[in-house]
Protein backbone atom coordinates (compact mmCIF):
# COMPACT_ATOMS: atom_id res chain seq x y z
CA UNK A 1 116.27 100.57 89.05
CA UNK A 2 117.25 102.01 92.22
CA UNK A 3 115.84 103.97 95.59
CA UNK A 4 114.13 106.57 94.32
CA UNK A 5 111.85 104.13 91.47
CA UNK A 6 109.04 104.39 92.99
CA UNK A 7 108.92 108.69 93.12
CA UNK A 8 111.00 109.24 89.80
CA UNK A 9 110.96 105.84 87.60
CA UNK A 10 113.66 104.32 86.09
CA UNK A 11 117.19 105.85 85.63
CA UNK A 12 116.67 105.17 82.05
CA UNK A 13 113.33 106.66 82.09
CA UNK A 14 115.39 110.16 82.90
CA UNK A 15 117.62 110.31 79.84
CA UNK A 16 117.14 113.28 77.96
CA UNK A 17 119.35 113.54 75.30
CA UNK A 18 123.49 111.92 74.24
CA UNK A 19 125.43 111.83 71.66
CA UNK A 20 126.72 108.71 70.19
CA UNK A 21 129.34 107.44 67.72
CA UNK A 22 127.90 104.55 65.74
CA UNK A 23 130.14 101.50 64.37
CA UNK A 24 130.50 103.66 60.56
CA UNK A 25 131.36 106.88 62.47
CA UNK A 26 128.81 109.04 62.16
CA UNK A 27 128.41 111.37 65.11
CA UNK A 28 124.29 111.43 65.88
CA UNK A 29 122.46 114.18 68.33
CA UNK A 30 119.72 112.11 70.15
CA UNK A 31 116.57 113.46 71.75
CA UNK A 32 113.34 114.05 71.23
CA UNK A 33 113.91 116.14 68.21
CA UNK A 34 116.67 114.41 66.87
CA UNK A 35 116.56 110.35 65.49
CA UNK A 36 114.01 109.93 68.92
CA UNK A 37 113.74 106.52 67.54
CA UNK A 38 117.39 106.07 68.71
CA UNK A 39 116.47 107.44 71.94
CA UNK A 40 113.70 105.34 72.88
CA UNK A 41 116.19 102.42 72.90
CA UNK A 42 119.11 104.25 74.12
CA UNK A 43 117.15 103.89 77.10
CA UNK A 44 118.17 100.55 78.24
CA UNK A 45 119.46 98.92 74.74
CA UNK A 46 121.77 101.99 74.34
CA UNK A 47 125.46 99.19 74.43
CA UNK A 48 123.54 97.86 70.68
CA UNK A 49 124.26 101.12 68.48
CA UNK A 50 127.21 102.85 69.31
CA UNK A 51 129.74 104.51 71.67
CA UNK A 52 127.55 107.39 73.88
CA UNK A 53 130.25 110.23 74.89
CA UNK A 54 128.30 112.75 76.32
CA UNK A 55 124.37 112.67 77.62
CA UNK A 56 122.27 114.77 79.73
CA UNK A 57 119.92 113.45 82.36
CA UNK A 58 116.90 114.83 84.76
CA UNK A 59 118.09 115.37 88.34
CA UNK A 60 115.89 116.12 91.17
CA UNK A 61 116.21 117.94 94.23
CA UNK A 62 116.35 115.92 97.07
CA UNK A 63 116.71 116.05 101.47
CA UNK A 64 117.55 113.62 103.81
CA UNK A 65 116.35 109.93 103.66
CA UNK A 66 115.79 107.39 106.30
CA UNK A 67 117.52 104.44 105.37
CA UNK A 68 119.34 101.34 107.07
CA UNK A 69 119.21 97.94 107.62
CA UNK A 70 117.20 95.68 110.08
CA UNK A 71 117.93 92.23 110.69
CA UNK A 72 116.04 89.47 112.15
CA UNK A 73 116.81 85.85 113.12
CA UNK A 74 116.58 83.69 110.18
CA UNK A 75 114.06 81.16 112.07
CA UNK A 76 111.78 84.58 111.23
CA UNK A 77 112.12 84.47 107.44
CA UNK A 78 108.88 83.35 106.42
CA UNK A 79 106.95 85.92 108.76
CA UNK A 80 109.37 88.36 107.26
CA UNK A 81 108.82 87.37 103.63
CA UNK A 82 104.76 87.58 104.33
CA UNK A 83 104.74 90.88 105.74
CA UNK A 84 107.08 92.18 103.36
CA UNK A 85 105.01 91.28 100.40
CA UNK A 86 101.72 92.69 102.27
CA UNK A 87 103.69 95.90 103.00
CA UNK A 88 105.39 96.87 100.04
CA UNK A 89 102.25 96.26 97.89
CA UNK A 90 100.96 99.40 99.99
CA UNK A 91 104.30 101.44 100.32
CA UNK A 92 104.23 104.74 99.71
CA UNK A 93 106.37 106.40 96.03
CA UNK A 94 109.21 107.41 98.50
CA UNK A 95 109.66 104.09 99.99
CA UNK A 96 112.15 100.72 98.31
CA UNK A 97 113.23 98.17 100.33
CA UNK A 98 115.40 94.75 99.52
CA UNK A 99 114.74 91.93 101.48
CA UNK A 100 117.54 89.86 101.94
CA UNK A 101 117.93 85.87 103.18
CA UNK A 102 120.74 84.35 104.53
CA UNK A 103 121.37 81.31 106.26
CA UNK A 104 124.53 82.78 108.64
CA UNK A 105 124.70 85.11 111.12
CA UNK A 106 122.93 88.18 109.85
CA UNK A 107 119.60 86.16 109.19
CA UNK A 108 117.31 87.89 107.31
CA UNK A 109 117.70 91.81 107.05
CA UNK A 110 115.88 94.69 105.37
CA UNK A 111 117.80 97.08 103.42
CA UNK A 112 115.43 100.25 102.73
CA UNK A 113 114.87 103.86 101.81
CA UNK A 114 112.25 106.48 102.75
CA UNK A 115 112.90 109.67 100.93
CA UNK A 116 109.85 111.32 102.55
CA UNK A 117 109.06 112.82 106.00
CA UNK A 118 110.65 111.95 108.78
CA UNK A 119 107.63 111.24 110.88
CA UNK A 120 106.12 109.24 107.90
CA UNK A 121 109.14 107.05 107.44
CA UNK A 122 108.55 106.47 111.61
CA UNK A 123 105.17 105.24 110.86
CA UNK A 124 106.03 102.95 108.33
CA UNK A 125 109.09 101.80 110.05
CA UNK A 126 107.01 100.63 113.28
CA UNK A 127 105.92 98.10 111.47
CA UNK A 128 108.63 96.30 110.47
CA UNK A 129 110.29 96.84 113.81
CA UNK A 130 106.87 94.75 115.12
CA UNK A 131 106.81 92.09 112.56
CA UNK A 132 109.30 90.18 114.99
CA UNK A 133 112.03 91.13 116.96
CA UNK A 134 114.89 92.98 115.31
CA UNK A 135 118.75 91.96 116.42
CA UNK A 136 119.99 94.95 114.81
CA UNK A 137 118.68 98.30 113.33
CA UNK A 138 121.08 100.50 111.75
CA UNK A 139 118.12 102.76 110.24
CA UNK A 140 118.80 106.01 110.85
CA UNK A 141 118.48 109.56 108.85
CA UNK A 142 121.23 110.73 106.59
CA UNK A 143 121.77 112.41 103.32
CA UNK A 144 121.05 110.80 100.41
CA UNK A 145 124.56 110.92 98.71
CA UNK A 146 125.71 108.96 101.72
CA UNK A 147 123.97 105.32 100.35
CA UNK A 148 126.19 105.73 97.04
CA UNK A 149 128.26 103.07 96.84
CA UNK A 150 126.85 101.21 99.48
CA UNK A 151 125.32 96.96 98.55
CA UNK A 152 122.40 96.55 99.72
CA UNK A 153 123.36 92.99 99.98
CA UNK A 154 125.92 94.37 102.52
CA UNK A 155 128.72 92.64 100.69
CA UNK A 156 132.20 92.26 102.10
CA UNK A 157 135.59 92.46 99.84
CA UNK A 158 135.68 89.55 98.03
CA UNK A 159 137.57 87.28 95.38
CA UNK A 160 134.76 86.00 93.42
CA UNK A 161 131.08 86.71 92.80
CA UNK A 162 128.80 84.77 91.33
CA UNK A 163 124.94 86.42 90.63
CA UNK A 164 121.98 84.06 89.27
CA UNK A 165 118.61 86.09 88.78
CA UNK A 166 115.32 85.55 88.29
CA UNK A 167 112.38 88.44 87.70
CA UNK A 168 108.72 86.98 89.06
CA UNK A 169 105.33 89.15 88.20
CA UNK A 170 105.07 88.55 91.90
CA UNK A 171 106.16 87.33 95.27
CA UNK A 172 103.68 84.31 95.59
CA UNK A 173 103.70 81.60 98.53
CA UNK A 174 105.02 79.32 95.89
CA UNK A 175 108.08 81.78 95.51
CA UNK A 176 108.13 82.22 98.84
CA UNK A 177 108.47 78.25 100.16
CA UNK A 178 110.99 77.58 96.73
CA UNK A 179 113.13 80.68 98.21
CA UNK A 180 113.24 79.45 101.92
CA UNK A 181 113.67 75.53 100.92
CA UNK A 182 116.92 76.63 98.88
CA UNK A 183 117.81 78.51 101.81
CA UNK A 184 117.57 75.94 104.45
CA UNK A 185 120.22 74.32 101.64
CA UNK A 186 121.90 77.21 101.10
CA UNK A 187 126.45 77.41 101.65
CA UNK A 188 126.97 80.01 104.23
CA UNK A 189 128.03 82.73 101.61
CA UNK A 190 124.98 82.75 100.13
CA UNK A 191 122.47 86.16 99.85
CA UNK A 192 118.97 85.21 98.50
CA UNK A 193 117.98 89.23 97.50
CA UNK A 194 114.55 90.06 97.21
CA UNK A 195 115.11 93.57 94.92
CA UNK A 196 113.50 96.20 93.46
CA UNK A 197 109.98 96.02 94.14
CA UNK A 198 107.76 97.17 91.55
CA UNK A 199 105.54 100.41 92.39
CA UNK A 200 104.94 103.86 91.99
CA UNK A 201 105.98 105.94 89.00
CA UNK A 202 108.07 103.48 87.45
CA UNK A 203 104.99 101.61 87.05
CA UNK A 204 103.02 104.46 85.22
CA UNK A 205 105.56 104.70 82.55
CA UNK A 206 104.20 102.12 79.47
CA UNK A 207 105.84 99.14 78.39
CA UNK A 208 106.38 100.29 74.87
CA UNK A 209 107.11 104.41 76.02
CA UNK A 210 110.96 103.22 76.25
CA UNK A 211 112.89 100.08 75.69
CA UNK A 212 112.73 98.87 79.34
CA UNK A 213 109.78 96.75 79.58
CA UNK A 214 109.19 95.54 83.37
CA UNK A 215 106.67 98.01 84.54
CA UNK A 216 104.23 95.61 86.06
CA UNK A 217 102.91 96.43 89.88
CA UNK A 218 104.30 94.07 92.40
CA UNK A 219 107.07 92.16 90.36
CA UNK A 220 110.28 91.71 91.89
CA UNK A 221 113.85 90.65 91.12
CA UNK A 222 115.44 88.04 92.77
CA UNK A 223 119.14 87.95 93.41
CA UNK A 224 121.12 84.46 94.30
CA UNK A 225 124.33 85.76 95.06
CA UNK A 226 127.40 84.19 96.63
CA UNK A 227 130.42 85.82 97.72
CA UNK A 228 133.85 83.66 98.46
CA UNK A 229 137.79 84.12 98.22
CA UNK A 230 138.61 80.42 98.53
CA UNK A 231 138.66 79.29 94.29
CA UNK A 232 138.11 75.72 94.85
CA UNK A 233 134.66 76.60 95.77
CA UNK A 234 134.40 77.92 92.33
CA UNK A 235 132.57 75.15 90.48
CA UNK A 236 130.11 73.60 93.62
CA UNK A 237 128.32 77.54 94.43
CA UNK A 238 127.84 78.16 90.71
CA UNK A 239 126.05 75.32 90.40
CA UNK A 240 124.32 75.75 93.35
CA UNK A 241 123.34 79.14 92.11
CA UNK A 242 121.91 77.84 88.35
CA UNK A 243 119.96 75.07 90.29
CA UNK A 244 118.00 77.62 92.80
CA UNK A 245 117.64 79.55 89.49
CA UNK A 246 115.78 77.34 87.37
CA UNK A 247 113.74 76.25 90.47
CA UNK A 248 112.54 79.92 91.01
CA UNK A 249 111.90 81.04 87.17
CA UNK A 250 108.73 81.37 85.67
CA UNK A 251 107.51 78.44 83.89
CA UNK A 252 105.63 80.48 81.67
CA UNK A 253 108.45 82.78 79.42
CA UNK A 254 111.43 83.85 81.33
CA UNK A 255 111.32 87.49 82.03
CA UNK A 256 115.15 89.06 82.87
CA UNK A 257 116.18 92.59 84.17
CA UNK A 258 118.98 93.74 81.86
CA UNK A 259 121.27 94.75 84.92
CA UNK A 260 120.44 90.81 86.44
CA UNK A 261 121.61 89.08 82.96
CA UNK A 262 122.65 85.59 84.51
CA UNK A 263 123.27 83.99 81.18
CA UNK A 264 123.95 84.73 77.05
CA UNK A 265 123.20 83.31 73.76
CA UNK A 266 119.57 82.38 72.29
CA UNK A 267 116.80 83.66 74.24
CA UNK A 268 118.44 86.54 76.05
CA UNK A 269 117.52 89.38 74.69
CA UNK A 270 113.92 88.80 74.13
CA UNK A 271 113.22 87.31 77.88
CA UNK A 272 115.37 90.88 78.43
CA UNK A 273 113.54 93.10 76.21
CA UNK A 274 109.85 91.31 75.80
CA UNK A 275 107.43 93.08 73.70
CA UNK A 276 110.16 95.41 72.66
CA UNK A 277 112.50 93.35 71.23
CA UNK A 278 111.32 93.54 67.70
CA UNK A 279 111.63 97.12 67.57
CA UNK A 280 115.13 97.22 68.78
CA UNK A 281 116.14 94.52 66.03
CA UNK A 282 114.62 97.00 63.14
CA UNK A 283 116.78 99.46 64.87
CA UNK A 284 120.08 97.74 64.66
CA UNK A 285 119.64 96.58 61.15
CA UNK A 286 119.39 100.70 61.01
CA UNK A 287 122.07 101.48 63.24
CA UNK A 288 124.29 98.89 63.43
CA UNK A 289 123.52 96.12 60.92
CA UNK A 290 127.63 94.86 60.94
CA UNK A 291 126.87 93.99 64.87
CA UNK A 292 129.94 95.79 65.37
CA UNK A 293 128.24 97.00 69.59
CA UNK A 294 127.59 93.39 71.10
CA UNK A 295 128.11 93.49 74.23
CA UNK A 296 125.54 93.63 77.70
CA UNK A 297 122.15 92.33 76.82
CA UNK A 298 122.69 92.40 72.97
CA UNK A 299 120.40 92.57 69.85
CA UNK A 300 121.58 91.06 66.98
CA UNK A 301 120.72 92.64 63.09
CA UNK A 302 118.23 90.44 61.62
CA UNK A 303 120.10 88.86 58.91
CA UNK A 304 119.10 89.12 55.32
């Protein structure tokens, strides 16, 4: 999941073809063609059958972007968070946006991306700019290759990171008052992300046509992040982070974005894979039935 989503789906949704060396050490050609059972879950399960070396990937062409940051006073959050949800539900393919919530200085800002027309991105950027008062806008046009490598937490160098996440079917009030009450509690180092709003093509792409299930319209991902250097502050923010977690999951199944794993062990790879999941076991028992690739969201054989 990244800017472009919306227009051109998921990187994983891109993948074309690879080669891989599974754990007996056969060398395998994957594509459509060739074992395009193993390519369906290279994309997005691909660490659970081998080692890829090589794969080839659909580019597209692509101008300048608007993109930047505007902040607003955090006693604005909860107008913010409101129009947010109201906007992106209407937002254009060519526009992403994170909304992010801290409880220091930079307040609540919008990190976002139009890869469209400049006059439509100045349309659709009124808006926000009129939702309250900005105290800073960095937005501005640029070429695209210019946001690599940029957070759009806006992250300084730091010691330690911790990241709790949580993936809602949608950004309801009840989300909404859960994320600005841990906020209000929130240690100074803390960014509450609102990422990777669900829409556009990414969307249109079926739960079952690759391994990556979380198509739905309107879902989000939701980042707790904190950021120190001190270590002593270790223990206190990581449990500060698992507590705003469980009070912002689902109570009904836990859904979890395979780049936002917060946690291992029982349960992980189906709230990571869904519907999926029991497809990419029959696969490993195929693939890789010693378990010898178990790392990042990992499927284990089914044992006999």
């Amino acid at each position: 999941m990244a800017w472009l989503s919306g227009l051109h789906g998921a990187s994983c949704d891109n993948l074309l073809s690879a080669r891989i060396v599974t754990a007996d050490g056969r060398i395998l050609s994957v594509d459509a063609e060739h074992n395009p059972d193993l390519l369906w879950a290279l994309r997005v399960a691909g660490a659970n059958f081998g080692v890829t070396t090589s794969f080839e990937c659909r580019l597209y062409a692509l101008g300048p972007v608007t993109s930047g940051d505007i902040y607003y006073p955090v006693r604005d959050a909860r107008p913010v968070l409101r129009f947010f949800r109201d906007f992106m539900a209407e937002a254009p393919d060519s526009f992403q946006a994170t909304l992010n919530l801290t409880p220091g200085e930079r307040g609540v800002f919008v990190s976002l991306c139009h890869a469209g027309e400049e006059a439509e991105a100045g349309r659709l950027l009124r808006a926000f700019r009129t939702v309250a008062t900005p105290a800073k806008d960095t937005v501005r046009r640029q070429e695209f290759a210019e946001l690599r490598g940029i957070s759009p937490a806006g992250v300084p160098e730091v010691s330690f990171r911790c990241i709790a996440a949580v993936y809602r079917n949608e950004l309801s009030d009840e989300v909404m008052d859960i994320a600005l009450d841990r906020l209000s509690q929130a240690p100074l180092e803390t960014v509450l992300g609102i990422d990777h709003y669900m829409h556009g093509e990414v969307c249109r792409v079926k739960t079952d046509s690759t391994a990556f299930p979380l198509r739905q319209s309107g879902g989000i991902h939701i980042r707790i992040g904190l950021n120190w250097k001190d270590p002593a502050k270790a223990q206190r923010f990581m449990l500060w982070a698992d507590e705003a977690r469980r009070l912002l999951r689902a109570s009904s199944g836990e859904r979890i974005y395979a780049n936002y794993q917060s946690y291992a062990g029982k349960g992980a790879a189906e709230a990571i894979f869904g519907s999926n999941y029991s497809r990419l076991v029959a696969l490993k028992n195929k693939y890789d039935p010693t378990n010898f690739s178990r790392r990042n969201a990992h499927v284990e054989p089914r044992q006999a």
